[in-house]
C-alpha atoms as a PDB file:
ATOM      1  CA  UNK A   1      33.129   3.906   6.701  1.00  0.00           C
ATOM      2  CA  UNK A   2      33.136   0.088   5.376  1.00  0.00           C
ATOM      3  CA  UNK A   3      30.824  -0.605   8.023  1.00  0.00           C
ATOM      4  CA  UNK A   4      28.151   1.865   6.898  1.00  0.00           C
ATOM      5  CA  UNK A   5      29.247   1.049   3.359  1.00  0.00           C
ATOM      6  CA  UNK A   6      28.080  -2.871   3.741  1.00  0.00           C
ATOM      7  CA  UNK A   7      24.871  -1.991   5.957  1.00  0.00           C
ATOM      8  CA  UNK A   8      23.760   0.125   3.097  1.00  0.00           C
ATOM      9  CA  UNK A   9      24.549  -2.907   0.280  1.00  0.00           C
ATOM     10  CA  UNK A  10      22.675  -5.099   2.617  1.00  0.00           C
ATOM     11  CA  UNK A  11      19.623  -2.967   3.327  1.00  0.00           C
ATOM     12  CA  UNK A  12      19.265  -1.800  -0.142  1.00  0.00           C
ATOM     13  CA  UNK A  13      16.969  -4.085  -1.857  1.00  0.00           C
ATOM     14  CA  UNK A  14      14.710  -3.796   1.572  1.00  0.00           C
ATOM     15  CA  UNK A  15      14.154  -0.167   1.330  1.00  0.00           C
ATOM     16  CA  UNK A  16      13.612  -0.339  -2.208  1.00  0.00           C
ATOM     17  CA  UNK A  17      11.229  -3.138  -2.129  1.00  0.00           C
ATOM     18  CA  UNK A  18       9.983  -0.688   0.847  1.00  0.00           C
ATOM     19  CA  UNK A  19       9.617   2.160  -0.576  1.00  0.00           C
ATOM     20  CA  UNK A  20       7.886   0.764  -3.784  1.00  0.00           C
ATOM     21  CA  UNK A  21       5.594  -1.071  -1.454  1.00  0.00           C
ATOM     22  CA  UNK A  22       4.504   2.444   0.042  1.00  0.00           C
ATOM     23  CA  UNK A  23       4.111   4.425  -3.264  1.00  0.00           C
ATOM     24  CA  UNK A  24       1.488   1.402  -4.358  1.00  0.00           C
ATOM     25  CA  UNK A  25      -0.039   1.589  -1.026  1.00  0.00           C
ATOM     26  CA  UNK A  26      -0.080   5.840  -1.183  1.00  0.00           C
ATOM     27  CA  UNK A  27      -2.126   5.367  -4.992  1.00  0.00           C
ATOM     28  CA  UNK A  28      -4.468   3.421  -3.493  1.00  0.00           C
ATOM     29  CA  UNK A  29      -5.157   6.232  -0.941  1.00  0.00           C
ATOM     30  CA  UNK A  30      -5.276   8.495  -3.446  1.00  0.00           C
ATOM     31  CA  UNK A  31      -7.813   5.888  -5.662  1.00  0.00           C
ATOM     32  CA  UNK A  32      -9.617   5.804  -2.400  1.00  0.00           C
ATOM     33  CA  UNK A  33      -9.873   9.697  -2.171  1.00  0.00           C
ATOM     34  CA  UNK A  34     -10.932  10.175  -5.760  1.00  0.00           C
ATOM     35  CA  UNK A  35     -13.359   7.704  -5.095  1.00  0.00           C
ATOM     36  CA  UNK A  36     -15.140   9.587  -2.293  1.00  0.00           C
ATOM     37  CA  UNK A  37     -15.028  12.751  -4.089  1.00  0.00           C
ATOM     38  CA  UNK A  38     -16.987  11.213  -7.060  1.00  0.00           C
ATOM     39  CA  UNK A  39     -19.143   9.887  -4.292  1.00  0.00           C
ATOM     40  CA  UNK A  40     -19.746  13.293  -2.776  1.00  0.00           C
ATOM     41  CA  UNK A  41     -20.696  14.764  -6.687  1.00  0.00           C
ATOM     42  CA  UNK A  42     -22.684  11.944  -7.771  1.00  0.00           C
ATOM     43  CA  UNK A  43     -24.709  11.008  -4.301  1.00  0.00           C
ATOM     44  CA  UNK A  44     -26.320   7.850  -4.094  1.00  0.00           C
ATOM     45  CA  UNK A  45     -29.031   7.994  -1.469  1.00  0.00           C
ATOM     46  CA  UNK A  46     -30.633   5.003   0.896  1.00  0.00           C
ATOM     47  CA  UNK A  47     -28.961   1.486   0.954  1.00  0.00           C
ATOM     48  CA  UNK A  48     -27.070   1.681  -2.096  1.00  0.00           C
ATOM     49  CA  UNK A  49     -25.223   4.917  -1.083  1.00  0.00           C
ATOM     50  CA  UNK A  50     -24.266   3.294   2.109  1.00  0.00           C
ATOM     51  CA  UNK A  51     -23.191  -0.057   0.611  1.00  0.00           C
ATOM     52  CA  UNK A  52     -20.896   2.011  -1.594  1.00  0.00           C
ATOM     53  CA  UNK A  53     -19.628   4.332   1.535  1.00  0.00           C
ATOM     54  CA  UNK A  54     -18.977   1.233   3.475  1.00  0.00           C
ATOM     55  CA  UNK A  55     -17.051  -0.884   1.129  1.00  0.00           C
ATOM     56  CA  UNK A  56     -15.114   2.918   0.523  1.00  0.00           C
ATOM     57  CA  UNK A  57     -14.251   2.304   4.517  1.00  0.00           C
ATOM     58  CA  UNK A  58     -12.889  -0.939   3.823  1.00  0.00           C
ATOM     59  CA  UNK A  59     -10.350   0.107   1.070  1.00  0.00           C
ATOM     60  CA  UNK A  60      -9.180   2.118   3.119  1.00  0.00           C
ATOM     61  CA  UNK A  61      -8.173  -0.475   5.508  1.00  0.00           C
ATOM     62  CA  UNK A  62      -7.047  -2.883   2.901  1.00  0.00           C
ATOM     63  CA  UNK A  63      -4.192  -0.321   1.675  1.00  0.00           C
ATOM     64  CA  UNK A  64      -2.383  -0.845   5.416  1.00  0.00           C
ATOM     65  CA  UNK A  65      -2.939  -4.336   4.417  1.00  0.00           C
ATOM     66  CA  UNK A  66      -1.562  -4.163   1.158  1.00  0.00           C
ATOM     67  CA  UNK A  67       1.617  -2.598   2.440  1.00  0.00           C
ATOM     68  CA  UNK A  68       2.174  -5.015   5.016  1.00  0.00           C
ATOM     69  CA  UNK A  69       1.136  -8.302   2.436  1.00  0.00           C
ATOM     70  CA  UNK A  70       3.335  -6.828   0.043  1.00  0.00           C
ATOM     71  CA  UNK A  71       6.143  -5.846   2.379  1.00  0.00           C
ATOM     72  CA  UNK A  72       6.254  -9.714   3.226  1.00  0.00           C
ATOM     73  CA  UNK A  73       6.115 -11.168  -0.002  1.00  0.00           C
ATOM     74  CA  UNK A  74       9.010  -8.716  -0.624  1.00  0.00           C
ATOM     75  CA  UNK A  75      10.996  -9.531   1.796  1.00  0.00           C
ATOM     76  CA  UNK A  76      10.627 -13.374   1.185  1.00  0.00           C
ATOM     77  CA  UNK A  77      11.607 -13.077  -2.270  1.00  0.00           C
ATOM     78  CA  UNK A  78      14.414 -11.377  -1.515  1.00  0.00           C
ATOM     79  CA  UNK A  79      15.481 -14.062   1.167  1.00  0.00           C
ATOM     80  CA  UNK A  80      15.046 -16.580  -1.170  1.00  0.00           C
ATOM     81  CA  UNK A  81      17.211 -14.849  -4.164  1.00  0.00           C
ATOM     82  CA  UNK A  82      19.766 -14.452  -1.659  1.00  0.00           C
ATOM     83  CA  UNK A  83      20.099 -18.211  -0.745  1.00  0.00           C
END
């Protein structure tokens, strides 16, 4: 039971860092939604419209990013307090 006990202490401040990472990351999917159903009420037509649907696409991308970037600096932060 100590075992289990000192892999929890240890992995602690990674899932927490973890887990906070992934409710930022699950807003901006949720930003990202509102966003296209404001897009689908208000329509924009021609280039504008698809400017705005395209840079939409890329958020969407960018919140995997943003996990992972802020997974990282997470986890190097932590490093560094522990040393």
């Amino acid at each position: 039971m100590e075992l289990v006990q000192e892999i929890w202490i240890s992995l602690r401040p990674y899932l927490v860092k973890m887990v906070t990472d992934a409710i930022i990351s699950a807003l901006l999917w949720v930003f990202l939604w509102l966003f296209k159903l404001l897009t689908k009420i208000l329509e924009i037509e021609g280039w504008a419209g698809e400017w705005i649907s395209n840079i939409h696409s890329m958020g969407a991308i960018l919140a995997f990013a943003a996990f992972g970037i802020l997974f990282i600096f997470d986890v190097i932060k932590l490093h560094k307090e522990s040393h």
